[in-house]
N, C-alpha and C. Protein backbone atom coordinates (compact mmCIF):
# COMPACT_ATOMS: atom_id res chain seq x y z
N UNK A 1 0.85 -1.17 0.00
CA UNK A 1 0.00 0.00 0.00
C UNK A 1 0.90 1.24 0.00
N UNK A 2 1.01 2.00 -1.02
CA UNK A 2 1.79 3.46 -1.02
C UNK A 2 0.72 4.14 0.08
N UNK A 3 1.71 5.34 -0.21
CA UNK A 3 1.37 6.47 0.83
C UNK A 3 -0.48 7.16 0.30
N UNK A 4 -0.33 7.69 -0.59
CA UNK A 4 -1.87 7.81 -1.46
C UNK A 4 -2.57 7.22 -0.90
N UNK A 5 -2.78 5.35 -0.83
CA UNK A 5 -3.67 4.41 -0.08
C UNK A 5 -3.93 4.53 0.84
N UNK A 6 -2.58 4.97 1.60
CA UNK A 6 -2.88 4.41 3.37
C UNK A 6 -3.88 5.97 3.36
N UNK A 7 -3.44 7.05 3.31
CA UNK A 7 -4.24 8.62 3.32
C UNK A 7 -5.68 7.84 2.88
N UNK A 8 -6.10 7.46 1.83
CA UNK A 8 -7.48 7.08 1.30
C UNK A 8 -7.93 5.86 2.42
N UNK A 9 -7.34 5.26 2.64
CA UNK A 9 -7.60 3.84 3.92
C UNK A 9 -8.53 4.86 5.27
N UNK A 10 -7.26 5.73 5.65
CA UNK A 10 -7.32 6.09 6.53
C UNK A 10 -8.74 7.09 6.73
N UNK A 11 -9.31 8.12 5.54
CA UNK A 11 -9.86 8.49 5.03
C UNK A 11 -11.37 7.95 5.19
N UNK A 12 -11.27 6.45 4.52
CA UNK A 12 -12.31 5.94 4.26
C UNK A 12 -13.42 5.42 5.74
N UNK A 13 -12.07 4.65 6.41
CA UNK A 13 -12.32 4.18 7.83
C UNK A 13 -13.08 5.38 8.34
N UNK A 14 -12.78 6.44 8.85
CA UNK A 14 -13.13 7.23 9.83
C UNK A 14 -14.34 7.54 8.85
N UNK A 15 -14.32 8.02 7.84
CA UNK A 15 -15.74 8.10 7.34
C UNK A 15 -17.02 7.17 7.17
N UNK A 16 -16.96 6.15 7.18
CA UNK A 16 -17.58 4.71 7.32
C UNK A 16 -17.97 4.81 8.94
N UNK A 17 -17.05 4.96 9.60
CA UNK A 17 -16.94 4.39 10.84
C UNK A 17 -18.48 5.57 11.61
N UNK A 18 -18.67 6.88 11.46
CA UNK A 18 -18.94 7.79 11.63
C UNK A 18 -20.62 7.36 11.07
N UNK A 19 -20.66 7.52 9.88
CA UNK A 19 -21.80 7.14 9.06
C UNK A 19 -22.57 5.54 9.65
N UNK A 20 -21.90 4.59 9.87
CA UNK A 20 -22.44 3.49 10.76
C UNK A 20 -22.57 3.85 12.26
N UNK A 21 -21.68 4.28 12.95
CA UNK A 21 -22.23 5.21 13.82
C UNK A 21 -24.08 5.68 14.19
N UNK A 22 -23.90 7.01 12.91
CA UNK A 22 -25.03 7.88 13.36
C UNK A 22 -25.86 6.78 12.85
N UNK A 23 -26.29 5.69 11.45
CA UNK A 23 -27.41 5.04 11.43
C UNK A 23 -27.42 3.95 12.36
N UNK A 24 -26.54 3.74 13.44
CA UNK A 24 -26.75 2.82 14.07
C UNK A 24 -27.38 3.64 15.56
N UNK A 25 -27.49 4.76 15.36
CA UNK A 25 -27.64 5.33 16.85
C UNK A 25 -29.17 5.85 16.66
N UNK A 26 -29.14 6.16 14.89
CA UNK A 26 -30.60 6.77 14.89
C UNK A 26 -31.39 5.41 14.61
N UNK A 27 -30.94 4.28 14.57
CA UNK A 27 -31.89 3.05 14.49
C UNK A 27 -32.02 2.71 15.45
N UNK A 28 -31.12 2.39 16.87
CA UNK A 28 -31.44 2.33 18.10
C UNK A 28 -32.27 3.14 18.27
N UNK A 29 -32.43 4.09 18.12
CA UNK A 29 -33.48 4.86 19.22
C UNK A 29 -34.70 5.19 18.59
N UNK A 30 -34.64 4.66 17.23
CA UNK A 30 -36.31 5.15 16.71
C UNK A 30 -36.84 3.58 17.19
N UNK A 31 -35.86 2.34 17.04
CA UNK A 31 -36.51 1.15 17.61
C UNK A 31 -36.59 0.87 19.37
N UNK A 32 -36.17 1.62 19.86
CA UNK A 32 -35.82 1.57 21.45
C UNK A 32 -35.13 0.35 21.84
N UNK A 33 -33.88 0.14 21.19
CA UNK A 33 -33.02 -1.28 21.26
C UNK A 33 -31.53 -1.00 20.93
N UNK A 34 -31.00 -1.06 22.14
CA UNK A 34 -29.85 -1.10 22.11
C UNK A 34 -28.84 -2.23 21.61
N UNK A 35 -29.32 -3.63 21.86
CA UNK A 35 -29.10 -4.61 20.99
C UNK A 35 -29.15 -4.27 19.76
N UNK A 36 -29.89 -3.95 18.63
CA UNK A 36 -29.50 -3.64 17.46
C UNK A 36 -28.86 -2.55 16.84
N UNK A 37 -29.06 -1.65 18.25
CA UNK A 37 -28.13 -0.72 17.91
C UNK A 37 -26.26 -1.12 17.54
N UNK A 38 -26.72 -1.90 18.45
CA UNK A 38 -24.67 -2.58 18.77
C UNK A 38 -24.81 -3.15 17.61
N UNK A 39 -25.17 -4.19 17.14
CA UNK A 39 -25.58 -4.99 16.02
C UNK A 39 -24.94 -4.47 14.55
N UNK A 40 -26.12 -3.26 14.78
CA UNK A 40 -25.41 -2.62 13.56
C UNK A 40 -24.31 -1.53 13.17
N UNK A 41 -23.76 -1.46 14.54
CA UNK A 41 -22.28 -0.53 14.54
C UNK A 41 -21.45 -1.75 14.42
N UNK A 42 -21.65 -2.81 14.98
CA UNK A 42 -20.63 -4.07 14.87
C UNK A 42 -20.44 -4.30 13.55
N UNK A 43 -21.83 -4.49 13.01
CA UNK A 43 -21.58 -4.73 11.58
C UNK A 43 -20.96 -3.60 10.43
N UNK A 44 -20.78 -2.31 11.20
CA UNK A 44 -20.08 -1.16 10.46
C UNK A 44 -18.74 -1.43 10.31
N UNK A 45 -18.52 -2.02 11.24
CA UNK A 45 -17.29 -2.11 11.84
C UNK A 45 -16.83 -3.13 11.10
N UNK A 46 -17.25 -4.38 10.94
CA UNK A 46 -16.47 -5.22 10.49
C UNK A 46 -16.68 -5.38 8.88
N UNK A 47 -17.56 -4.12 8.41
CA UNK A 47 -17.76 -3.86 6.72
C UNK A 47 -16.58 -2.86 6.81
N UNK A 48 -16.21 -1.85 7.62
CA UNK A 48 -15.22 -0.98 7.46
C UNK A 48 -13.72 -1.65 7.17
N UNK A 49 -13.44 -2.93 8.53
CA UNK A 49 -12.39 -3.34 8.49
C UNK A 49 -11.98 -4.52 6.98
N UNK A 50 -13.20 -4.86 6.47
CA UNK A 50 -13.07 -5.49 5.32
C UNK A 50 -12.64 -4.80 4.17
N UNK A 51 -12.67 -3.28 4.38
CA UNK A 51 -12.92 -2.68 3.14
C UNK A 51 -11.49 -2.20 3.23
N UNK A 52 -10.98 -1.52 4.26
CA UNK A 52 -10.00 -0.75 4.48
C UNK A 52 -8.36 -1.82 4.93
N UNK A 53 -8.44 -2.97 5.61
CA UNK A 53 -7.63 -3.49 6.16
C UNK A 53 -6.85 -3.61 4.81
N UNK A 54 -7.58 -4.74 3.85
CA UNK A 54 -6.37 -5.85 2.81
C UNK A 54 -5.87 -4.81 2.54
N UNK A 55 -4.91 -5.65 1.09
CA UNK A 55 -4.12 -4.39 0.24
C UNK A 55 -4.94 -4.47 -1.19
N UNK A 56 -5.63 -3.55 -0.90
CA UNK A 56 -6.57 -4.02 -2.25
C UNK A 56 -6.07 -3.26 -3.52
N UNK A 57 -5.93 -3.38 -4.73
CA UNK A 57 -5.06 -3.01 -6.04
C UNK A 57 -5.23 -1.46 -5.99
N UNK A 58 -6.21 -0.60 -5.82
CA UNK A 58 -7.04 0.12 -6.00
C UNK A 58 -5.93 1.05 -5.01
N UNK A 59 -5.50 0.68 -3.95
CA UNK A 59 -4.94 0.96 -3.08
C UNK A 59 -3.51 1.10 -3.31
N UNK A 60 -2.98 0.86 -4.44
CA UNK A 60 -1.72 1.00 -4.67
C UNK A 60 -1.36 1.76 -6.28
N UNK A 61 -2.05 2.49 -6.65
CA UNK A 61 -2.17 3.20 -7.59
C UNK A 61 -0.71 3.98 -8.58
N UNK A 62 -0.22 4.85 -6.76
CA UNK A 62 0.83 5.60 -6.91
C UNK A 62 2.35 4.66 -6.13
N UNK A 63 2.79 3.93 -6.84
CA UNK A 63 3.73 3.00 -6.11
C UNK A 63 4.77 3.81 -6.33
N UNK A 64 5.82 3.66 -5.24
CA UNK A 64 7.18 4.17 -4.83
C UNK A 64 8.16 3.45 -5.54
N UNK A 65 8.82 4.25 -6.27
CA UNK A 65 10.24 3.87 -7.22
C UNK A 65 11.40 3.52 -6.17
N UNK A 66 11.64 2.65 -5.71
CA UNK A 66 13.00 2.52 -4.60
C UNK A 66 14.40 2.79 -5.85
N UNK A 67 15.27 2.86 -4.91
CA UNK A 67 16.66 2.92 -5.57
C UNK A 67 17.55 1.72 -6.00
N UNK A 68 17.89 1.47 -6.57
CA UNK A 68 18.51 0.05 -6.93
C UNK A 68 19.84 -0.42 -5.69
N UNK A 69 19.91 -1.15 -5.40
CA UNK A 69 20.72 -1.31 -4.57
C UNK A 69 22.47 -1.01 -4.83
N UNK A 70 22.64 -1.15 -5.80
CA UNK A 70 23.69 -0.34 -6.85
C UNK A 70 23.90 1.01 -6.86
N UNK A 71 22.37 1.45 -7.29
CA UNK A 71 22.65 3.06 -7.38
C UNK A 71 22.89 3.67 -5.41
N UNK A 72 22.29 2.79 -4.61
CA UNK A 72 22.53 3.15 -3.21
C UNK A 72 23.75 3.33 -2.82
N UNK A 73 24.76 2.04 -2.78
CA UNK A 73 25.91 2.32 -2.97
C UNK A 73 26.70 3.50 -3.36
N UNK A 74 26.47 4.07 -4.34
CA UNK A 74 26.98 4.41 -5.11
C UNK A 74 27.19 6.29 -4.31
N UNK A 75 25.76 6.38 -3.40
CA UNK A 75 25.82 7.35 -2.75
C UNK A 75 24.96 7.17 -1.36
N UNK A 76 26.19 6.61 -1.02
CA UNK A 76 26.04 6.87 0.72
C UNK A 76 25.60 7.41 1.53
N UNK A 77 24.52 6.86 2.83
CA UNK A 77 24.31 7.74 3.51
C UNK A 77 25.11 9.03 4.47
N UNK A 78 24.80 10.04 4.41
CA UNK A 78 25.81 11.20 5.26
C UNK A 78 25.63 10.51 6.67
N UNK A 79 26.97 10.65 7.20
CA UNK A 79 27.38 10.26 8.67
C UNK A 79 27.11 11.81 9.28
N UNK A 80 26.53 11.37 10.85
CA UNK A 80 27.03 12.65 11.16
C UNK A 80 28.43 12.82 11.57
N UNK A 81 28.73 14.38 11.59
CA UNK A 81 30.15 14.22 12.77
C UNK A 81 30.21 14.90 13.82
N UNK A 82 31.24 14.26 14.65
CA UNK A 82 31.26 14.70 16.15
C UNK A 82 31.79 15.84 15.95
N UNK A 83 31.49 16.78 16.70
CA UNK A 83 31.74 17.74 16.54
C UNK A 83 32.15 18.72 18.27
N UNK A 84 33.46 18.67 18.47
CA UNK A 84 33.75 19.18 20.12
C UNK A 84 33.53 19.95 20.66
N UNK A 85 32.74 20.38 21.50
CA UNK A 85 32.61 21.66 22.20
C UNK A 85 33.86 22.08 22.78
N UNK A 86 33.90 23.38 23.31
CA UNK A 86 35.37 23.78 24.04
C UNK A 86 34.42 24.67 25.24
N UNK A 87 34.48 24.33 26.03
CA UNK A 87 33.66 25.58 26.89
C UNK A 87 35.03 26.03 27.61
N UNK A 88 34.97 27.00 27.58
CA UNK A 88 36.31 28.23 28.35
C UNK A 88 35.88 28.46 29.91
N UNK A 89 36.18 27.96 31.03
CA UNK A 89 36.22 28.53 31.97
C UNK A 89 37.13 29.67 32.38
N UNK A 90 36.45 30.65 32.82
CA UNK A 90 36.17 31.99 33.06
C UNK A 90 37.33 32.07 34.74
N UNK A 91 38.20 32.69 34.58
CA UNK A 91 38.74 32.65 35.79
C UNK A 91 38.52 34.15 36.19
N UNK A 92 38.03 34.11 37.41
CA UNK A 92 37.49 35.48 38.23
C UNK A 92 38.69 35.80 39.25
N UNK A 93 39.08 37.46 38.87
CA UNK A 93 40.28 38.13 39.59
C UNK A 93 39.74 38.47 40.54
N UNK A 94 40.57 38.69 41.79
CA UNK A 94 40.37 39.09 43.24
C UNK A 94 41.68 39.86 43.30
């Protein structure tokens, strides 16, 4: 899953999740049942996680070009360097 996907995954979930939500809250209470209320947020839930979890093709649209392991080589990661402080103590005249 490129980056594009996971943003649209991520996207999709919370919007699903929200929308099963409110029809599960406004069906509880026009039926006075909290049992189906759960029922049908459960079932939001596990239509959300079906939809959003796999790696579905759709989901990989914009794929990432890696570097060849050759061309990596070829330019190295920067090291850092140490670099010494000097702190000067200050000698005070009397």
């Amino acid at each position: 899953m490129d980056w594009q996907g996971q943003k649209l995954a991520e996207l999709w979930m919370q919007v699903l999740l929200i929308v099963f939500a409110v029809v599960a809250f406004a069906t509880g209470y026009i039926m006075g049942s909290f049992r189906t209320m759960m029922l049908i947020y459960a079932g939001g839930v596990v239509f959300t996680s079906l939809v959003t979890v796999p790696n579905w093709p759709f989901f990989n649209r914009h794929p990432l070009k890696w570097l060849d392991p050759s061309e990596a080589e070829k330019h190295p990661k920067p090291q850092q360097q140490v670099v010494a402080s000097k702190d000067k103590k200050k000698s005070s005249k009397k």
